[in-house]
Every structure is written in structure tokens, then in C-alpha cells.
PDB file of N, CA and C in Angstrom:
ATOM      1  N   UNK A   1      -2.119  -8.441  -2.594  1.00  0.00           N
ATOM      2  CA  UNK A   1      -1.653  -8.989  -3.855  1.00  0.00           C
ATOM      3  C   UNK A   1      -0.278  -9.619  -3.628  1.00  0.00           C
ATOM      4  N   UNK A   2       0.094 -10.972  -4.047  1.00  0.00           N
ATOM      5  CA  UNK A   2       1.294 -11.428  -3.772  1.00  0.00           C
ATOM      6  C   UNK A   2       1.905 -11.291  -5.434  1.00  0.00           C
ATOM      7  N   UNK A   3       3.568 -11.271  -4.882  1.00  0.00           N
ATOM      8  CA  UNK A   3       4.387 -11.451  -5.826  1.00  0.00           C
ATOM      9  C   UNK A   3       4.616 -12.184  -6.771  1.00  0.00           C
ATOM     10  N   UNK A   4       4.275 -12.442  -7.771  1.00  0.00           N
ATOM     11  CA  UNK A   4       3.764 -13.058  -8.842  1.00  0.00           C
ATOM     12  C   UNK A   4       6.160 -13.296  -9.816  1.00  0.00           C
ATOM     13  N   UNK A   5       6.499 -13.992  -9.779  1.00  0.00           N
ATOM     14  CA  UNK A   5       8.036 -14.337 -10.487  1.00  0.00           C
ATOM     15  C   UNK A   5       7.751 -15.125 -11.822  1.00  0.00           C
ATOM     16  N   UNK A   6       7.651 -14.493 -12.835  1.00  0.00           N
ATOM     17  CA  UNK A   6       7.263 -15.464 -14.058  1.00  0.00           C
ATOM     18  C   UNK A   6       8.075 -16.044 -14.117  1.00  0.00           C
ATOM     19  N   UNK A   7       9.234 -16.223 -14.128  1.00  0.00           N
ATOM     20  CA  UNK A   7      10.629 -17.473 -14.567  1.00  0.00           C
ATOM     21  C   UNK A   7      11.122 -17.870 -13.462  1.00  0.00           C
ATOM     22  N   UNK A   8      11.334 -19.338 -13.522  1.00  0.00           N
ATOM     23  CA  UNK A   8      12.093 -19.955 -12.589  1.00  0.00           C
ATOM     24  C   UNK A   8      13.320 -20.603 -13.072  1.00  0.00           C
ATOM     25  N   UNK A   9      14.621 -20.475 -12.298  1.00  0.00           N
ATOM     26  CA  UNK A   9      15.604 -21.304 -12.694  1.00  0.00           C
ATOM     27  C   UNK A   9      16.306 -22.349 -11.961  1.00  0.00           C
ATOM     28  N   UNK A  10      16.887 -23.288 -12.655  1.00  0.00           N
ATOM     29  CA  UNK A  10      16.759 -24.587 -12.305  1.00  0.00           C
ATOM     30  C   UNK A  10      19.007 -24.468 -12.201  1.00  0.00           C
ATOM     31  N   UNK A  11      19.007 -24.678 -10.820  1.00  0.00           N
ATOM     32  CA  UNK A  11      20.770 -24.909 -10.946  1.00  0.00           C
ATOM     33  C   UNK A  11      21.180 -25.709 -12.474  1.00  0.00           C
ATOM     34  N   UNK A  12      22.116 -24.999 -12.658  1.00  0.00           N
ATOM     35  CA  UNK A  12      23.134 -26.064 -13.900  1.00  0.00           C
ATOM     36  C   UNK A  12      22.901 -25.713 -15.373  1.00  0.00           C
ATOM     37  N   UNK A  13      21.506 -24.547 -15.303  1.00  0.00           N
ATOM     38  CA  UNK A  13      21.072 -24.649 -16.937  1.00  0.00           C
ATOM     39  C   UNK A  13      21.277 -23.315 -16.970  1.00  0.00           C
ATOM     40  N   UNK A  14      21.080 -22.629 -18.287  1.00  0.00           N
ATOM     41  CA  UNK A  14      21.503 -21.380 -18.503  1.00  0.00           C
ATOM     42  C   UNK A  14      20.043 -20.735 -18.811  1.00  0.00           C
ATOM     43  N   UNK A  15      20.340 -19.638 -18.470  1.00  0.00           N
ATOM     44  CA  UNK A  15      19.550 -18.284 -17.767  1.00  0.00           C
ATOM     45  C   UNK A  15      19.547 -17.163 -18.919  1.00  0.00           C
ATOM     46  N   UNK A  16      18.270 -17.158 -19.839  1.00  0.00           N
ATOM     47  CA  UNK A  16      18.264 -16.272 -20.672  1.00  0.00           C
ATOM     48  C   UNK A  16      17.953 -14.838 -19.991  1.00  0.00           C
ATOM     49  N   UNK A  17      19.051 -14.280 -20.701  1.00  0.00           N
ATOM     50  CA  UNK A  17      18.847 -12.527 -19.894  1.00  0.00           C
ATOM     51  C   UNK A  17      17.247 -12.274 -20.341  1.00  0.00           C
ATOM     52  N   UNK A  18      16.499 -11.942 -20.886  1.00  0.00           N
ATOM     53  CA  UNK A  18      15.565 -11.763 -20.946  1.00  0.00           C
ATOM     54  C   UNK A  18      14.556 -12.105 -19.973  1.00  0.00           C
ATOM     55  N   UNK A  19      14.768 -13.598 -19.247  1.00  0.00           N
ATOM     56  CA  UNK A  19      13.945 -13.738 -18.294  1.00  0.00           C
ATOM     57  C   UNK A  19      14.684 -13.186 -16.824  1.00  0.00           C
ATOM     58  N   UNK A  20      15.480 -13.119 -16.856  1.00  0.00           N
ATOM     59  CA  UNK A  20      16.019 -12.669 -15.651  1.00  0.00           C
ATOM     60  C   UNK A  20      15.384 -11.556 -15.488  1.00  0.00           C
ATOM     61  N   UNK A  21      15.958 -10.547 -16.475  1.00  0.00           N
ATOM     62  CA  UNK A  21      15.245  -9.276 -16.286  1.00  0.00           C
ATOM     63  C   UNK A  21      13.821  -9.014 -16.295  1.00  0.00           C
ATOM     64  N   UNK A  22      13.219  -9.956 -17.012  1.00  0.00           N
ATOM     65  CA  UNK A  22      11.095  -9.867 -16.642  1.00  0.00           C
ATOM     66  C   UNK A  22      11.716 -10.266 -14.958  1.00  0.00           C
ATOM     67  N   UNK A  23      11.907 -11.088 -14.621  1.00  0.00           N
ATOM     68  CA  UNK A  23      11.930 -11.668 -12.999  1.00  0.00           C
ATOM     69  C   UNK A  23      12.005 -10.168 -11.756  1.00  0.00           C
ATOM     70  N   UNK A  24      13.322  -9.452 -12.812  1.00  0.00           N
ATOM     71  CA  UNK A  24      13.522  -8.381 -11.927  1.00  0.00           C
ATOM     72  C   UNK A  24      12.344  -7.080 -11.919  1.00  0.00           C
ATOM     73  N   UNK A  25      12.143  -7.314 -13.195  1.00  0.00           N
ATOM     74  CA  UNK A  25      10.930  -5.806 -13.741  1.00  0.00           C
ATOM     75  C   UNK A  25       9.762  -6.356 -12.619  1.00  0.00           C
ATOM     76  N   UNK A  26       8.963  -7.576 -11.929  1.00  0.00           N
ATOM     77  CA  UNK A  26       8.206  -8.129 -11.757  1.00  0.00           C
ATOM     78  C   UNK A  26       8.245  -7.757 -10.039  1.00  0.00           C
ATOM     79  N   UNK A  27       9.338  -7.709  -9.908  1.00  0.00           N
ATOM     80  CA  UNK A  27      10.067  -6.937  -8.741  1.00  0.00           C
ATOM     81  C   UNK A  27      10.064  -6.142  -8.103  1.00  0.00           C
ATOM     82  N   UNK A  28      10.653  -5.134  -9.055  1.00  0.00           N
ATOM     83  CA  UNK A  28      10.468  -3.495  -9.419  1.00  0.00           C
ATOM     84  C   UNK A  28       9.114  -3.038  -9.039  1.00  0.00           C
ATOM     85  N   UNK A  29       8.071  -3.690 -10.160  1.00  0.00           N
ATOM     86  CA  UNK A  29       6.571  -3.395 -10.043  1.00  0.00           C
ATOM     87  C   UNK A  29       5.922  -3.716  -8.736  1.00  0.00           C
ATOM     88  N   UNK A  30       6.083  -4.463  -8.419  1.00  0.00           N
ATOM     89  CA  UNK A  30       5.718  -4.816  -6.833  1.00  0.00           C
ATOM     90  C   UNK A  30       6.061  -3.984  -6.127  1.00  0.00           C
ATOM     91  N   UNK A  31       7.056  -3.191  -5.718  1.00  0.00           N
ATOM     92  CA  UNK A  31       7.648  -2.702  -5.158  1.00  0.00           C
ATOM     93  C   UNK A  31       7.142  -1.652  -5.002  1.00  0.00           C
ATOM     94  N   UNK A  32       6.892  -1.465  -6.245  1.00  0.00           N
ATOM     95  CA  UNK A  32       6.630   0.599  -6.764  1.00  0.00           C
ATOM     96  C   UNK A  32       5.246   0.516  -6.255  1.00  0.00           C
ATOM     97  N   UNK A  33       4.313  -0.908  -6.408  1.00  0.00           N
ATOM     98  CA  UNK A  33       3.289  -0.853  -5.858  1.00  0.00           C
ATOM     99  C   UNK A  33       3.174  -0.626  -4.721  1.00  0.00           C
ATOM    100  N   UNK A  34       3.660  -1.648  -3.836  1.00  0.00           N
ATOM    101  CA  UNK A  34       4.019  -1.120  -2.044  1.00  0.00           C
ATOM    102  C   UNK A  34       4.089   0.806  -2.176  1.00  0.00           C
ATOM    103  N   UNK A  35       4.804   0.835  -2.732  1.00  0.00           N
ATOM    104  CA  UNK A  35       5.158   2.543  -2.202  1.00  0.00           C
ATOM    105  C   UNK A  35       4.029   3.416  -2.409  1.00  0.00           C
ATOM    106  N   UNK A  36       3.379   2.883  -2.959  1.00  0.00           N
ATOM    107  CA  UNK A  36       1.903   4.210  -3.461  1.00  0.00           C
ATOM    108  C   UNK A  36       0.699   3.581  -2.950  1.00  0.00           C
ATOM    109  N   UNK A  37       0.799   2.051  -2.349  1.00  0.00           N
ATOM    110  CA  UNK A  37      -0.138   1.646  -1.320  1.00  0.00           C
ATOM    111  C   UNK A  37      -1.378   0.868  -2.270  1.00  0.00           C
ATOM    112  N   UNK A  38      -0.696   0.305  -3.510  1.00  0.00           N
ATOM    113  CA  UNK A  38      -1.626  -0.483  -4.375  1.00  0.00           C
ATOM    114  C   UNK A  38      -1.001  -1.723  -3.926  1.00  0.00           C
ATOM    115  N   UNK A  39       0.029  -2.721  -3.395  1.00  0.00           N
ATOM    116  CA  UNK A  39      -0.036  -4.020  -3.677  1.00  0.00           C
ATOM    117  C   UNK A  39      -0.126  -4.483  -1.945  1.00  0.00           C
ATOM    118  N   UNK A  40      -0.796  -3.698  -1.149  1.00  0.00           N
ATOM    119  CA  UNK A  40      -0.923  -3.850   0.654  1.00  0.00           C
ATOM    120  C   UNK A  40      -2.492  -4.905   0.194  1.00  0.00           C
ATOM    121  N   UNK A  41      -2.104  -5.853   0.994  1.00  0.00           N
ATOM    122  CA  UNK A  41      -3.280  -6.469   1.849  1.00  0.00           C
ATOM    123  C   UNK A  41      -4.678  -5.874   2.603  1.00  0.00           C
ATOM    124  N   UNK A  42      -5.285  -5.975   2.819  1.00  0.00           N
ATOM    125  CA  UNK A  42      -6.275  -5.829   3.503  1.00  0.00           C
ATOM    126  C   UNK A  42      -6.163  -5.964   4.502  1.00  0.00           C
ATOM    127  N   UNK A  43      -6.103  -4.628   5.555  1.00  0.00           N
ATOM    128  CA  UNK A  43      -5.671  -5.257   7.138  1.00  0.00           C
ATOM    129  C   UNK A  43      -4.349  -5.133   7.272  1.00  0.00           C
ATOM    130  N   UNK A  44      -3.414  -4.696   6.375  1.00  0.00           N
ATOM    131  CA  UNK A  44      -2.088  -5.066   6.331  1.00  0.00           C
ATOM    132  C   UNK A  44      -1.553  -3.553   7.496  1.00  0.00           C
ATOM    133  N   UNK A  45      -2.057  -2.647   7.193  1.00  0.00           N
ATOM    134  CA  UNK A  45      -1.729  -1.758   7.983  1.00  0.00           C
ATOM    135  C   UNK A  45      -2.434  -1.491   9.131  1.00  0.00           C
ATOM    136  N   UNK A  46      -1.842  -2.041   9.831  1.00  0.00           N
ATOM    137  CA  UNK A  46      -2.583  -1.580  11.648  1.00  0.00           C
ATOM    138  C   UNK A  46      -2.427  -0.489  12.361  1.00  0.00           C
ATOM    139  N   UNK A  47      -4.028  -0.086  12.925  1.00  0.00           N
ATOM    140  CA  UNK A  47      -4.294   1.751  13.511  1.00  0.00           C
ATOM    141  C   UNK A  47      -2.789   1.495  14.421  1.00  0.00           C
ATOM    142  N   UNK A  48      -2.370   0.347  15.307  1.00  0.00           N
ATOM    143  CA  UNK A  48      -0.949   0.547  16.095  1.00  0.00           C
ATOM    144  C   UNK A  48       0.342   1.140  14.980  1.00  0.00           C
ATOM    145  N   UNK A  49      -0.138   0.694  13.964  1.00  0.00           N
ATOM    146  CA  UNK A  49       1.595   1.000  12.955  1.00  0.00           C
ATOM    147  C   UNK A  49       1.487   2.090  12.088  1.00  0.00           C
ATOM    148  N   UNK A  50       0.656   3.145  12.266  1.00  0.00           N
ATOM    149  CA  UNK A  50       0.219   4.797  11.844  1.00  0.00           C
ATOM    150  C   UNK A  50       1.252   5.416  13.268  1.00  0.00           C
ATOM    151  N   UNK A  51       1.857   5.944  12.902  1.00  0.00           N
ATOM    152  CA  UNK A  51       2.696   6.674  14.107  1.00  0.00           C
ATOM    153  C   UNK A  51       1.651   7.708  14.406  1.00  0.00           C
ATOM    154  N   UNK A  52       1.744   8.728  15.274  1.00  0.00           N
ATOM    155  CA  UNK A  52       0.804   9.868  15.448  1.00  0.00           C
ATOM    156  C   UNK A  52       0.967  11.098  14.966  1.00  0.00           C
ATOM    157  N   UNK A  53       0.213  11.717  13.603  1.00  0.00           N
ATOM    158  CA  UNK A  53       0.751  13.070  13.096  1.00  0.00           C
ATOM    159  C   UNK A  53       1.022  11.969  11.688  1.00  0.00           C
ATOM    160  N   UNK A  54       1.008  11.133  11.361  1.00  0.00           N
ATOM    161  CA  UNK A  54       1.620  10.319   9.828  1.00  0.00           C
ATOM    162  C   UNK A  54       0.597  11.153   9.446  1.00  0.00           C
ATOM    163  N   UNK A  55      -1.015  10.982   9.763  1.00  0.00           N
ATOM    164  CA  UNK A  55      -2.135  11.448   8.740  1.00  0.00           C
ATOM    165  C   UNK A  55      -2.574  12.399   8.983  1.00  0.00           C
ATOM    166  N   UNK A  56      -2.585  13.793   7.653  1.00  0.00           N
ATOM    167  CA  UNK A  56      -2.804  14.629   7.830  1.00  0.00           C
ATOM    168  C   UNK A  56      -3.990  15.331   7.151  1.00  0.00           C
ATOM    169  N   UNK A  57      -4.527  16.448   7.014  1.00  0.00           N
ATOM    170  CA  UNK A  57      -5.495  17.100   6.118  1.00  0.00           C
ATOM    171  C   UNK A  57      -4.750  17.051   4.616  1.00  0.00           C
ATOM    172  N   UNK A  58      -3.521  17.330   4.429  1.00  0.00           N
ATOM    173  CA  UNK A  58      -2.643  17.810   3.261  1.00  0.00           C
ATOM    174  C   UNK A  58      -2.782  16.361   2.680  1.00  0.00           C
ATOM    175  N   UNK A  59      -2.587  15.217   2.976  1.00  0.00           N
ATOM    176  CA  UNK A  59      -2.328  14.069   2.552  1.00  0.00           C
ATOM    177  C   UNK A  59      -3.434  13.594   2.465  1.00  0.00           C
ATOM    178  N   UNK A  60      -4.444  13.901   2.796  1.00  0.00           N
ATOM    179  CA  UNK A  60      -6.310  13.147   1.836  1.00  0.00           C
ATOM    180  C   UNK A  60      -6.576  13.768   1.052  1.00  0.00           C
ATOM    181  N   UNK A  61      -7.085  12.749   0.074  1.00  0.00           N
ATOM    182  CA  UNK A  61      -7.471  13.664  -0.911  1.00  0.00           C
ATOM    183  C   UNK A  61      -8.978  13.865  -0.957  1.00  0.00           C
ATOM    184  N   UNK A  62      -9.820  14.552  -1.555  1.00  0.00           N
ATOM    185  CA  UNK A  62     -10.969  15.345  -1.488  1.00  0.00           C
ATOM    186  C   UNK A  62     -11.910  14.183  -0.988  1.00  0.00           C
ATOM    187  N   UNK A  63     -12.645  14.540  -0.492  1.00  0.00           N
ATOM    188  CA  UNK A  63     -14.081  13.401  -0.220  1.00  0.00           C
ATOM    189  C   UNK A  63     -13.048  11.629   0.264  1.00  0.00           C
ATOM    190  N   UNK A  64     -12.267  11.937   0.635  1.00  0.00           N
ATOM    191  CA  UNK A  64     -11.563  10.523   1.640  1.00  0.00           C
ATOM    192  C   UNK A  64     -12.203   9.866   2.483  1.00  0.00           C
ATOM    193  N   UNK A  65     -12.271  10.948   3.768  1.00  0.00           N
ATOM    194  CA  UNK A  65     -13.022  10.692   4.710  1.00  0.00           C
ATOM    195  C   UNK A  65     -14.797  11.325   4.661  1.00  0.00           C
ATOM    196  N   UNK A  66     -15.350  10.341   4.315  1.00  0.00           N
ATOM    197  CA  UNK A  66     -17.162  10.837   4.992  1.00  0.00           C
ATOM    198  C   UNK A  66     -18.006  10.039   5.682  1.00  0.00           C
ATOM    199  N   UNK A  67     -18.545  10.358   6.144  1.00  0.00           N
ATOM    200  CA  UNK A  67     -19.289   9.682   7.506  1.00  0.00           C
ATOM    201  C   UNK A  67     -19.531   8.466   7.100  1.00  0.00           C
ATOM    202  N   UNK A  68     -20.076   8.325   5.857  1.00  0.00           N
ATOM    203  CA  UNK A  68     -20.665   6.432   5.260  1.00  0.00           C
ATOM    204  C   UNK A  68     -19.006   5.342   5.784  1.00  0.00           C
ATOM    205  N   UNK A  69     -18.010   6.213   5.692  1.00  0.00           N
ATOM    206  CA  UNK A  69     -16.880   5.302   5.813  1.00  0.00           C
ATOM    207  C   UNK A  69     -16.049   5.232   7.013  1.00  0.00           C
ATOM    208  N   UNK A  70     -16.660   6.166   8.036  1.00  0.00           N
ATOM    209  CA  UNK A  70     -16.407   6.346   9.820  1.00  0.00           C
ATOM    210  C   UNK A  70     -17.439   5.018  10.221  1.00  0.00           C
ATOM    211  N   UNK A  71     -16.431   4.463  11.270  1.00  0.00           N
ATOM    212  CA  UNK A  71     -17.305   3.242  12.180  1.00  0.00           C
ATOM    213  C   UNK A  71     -18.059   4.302  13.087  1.00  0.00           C
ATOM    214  N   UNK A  72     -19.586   3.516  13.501  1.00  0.00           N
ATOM    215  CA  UNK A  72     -19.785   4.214  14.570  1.00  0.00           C
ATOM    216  C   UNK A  72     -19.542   4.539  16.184  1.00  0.00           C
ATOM    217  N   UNK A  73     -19.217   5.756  16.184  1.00  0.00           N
ATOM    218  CA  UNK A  73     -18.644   6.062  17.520  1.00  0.00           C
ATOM    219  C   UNK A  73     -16.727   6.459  17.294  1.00  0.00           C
ATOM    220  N   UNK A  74     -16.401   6.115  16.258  1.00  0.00           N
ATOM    221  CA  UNK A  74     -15.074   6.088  15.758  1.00  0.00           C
ATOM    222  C   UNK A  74     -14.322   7.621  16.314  1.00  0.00           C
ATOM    223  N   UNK A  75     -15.412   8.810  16.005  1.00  0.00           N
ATOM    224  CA  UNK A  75     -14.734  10.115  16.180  1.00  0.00           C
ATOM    225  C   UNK A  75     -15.934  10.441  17.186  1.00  0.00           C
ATOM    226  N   UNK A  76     -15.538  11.468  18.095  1.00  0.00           N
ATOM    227  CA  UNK A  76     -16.757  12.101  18.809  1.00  0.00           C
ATOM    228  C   UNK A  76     -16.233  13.512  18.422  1.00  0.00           C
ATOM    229  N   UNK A  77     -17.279  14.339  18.769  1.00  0.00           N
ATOM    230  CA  UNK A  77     -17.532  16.222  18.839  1.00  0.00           C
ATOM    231  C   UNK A  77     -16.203  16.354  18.922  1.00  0.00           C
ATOM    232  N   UNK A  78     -15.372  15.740  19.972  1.00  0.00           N
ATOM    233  CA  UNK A  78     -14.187  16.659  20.722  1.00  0.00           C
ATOM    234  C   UNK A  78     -13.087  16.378  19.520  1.00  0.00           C
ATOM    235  N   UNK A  79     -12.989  15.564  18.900  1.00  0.00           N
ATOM    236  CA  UNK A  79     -11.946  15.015  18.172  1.00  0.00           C
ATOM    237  C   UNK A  79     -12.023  15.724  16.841  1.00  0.00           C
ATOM    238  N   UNK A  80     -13.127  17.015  16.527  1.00  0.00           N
ATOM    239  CA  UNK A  80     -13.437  17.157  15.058  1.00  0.00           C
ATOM    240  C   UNK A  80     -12.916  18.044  15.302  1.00  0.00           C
ATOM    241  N   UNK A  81     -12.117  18.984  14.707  1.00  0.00           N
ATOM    242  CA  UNK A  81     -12.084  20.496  14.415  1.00  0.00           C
ATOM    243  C   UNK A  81     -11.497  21.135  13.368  1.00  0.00           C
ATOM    244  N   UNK A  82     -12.762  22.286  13.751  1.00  0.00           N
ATOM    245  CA  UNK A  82     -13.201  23.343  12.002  1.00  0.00           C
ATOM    246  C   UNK A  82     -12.377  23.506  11.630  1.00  0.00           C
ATOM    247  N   UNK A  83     -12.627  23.788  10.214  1.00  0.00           N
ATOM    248  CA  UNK A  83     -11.163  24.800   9.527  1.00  0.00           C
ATOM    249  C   UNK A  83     -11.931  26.129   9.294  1.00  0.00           C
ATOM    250  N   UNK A  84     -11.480  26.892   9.406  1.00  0.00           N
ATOM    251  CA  UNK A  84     -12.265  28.098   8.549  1.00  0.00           C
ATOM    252  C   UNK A  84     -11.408  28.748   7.127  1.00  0.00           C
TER     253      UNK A  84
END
């Protein structure tokens, strides 16, 4: 999703606070989006730019990961382990 700036201003003319501040709120929202992982691209995050240990059990939430959404061959036997 790209950044969407409803007002534009033009040198020399005057700048109703009102739009300034939609400009900035428009901003804000974008932003807040990035942080909770609603305004990322598709592809935007690459398996290289996950450090190792970022993803954890604590941080998915229920039914995240299930097999319909594993590529095949993605995990083998050795890479799974139980919880009890």
C-alpha cells in the first residue's frame, strides 16, 4: 500500500492548518500501519531480512502456520519439534 498525502502545497500561498495536519495524520497512519505489518508490500520482507530467533512459537498466533500454507519440502522431520 503506498502513501496516499491528500494536500499539496504550492510555494508562496498559504497553508490551511487543517490540511497540514490531515497531511500529517495521513502519515501517522501509515506509519502505525508499517508497525503492525498492515501497510508492507508483498514480498517486502525477505526470508534474508528475518534475523534468526525473530520468529517464535509466542509470536503466532493460533492456526498461523498449517501445512496448506508450507511450500513443499519447506520443513523436513528434523526441523519440527514437539511440544508436550
Amino acid at each position: 500500500m503506498a502513501l496516499s498525502i491528500p494536500h499539496v502545497f504550492v510555494n508562496g500561498t498559504i497553508s490551511e492548518a487543517s490540511e497540514v495536519n490531515s497531511n500529517f495524520t495521513a502519515v501517522k497512519n501509515f506509519v502505525d500501519g508499517l508497525a503492525t505489518g498492515v501497510n508492507l508490500e508483498t514480498g517486502a520482507v525477505a526470508t534474508a531480512a528475518i534475523a534468526d530467533g525473530a520468529v517464535t512459537t509466542s509470536k503466532l498466533s493460533a492456526a498461523a502456520v498449517t501445512a496448506e500454507k508450507l511450500s513443499p519440502g519447506a520443513v523436513s522431520i528434523i526441523e519440527i519439534q514437539v511440544f508436550s
